[in-house]
Protein backbone atom coordinates (compact mmCIF):
# COMPACT_ATOMS: atom_id res chain seq x y z
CA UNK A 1 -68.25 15.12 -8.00
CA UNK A 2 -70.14 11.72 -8.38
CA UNK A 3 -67.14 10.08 -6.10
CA UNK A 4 -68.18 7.49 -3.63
CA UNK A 5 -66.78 9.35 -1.03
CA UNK A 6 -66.49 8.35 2.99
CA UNK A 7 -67.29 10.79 5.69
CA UNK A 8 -68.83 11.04 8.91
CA UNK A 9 -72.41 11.59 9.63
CA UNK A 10 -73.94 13.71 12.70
CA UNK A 11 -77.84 14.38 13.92
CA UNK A 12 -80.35 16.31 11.68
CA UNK A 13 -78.90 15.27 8.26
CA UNK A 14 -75.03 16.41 9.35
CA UNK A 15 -72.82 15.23 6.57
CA UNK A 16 -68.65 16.22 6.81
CA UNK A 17 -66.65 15.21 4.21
CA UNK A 18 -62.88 15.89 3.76
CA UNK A 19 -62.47 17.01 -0.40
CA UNK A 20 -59.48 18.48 -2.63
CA UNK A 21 -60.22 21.88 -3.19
CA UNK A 22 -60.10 22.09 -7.49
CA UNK A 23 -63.44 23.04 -9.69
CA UNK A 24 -66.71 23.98 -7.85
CA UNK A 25 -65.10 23.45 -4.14
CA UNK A 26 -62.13 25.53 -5.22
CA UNK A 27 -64.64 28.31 -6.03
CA UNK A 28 -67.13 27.57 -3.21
CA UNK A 29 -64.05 27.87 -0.23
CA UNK A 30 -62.49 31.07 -2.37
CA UNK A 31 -66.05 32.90 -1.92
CA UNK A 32 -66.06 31.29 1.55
CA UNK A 33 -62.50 32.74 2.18
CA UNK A 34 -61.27 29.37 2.96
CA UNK A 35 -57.56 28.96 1.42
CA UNK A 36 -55.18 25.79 0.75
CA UNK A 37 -55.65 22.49 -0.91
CA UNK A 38 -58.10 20.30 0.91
CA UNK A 39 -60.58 21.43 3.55
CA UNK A 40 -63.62 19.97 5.51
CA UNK A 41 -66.86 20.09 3.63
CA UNK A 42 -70.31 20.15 5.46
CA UNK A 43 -73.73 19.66 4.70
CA UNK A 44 -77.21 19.40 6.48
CA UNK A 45 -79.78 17.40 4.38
CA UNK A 46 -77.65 18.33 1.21
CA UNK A 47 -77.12 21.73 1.85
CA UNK A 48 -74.29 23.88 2.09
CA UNK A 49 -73.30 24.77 5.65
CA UNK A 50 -69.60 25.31 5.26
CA UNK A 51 -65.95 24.68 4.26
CA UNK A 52 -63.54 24.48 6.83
CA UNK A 53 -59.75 24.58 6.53
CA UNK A 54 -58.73 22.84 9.69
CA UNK A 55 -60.25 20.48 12.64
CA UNK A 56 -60.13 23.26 15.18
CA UNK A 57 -62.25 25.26 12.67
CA UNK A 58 -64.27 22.57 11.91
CA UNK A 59 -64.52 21.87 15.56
CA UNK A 60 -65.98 24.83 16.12
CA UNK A 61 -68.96 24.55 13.75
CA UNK A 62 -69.49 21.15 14.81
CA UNK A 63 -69.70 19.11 17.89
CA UNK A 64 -67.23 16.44 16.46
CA UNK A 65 -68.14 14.05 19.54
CA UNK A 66 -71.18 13.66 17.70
CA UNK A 67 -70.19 12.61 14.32
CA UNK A 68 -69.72 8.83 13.38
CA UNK A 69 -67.99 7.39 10.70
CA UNK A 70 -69.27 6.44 7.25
């Protein structure tokens, strides 16, 4: 990882990131069940909350109304 990488940002510490699913994502999303290439990556205050495949899935993890660009 170590990529400068831009996102968006939401309240309490919400981080979503889009990322190429190869090395430790690839085996993060397989445990999570999440298949393809690329999928939404999010955080709270550095933690894992989730990979999601889609913006409908992602959508409904997260209010995306409240996310603002990086």
């Amino acid at each position: 990882m170590g990529e400068c990488r831009k996102g968006w940002t939401g309240p309490d510490g919400l981080r979503v990131v889009a990322v190429r699913l190869k090395g430790a994502h690839r085996v993060w999303a397989d445990l999570a069940g999440v298949p393809g290439e690329t999928a939404f990556l999010v955080t709270r205050h550095g933690a894992l909350v989730g990979y999601y495949p889609t913006v409908e899935d992602l959508a409904e993890a997260v209010d995306l109304a409240e996310l603002r660009m990086d």
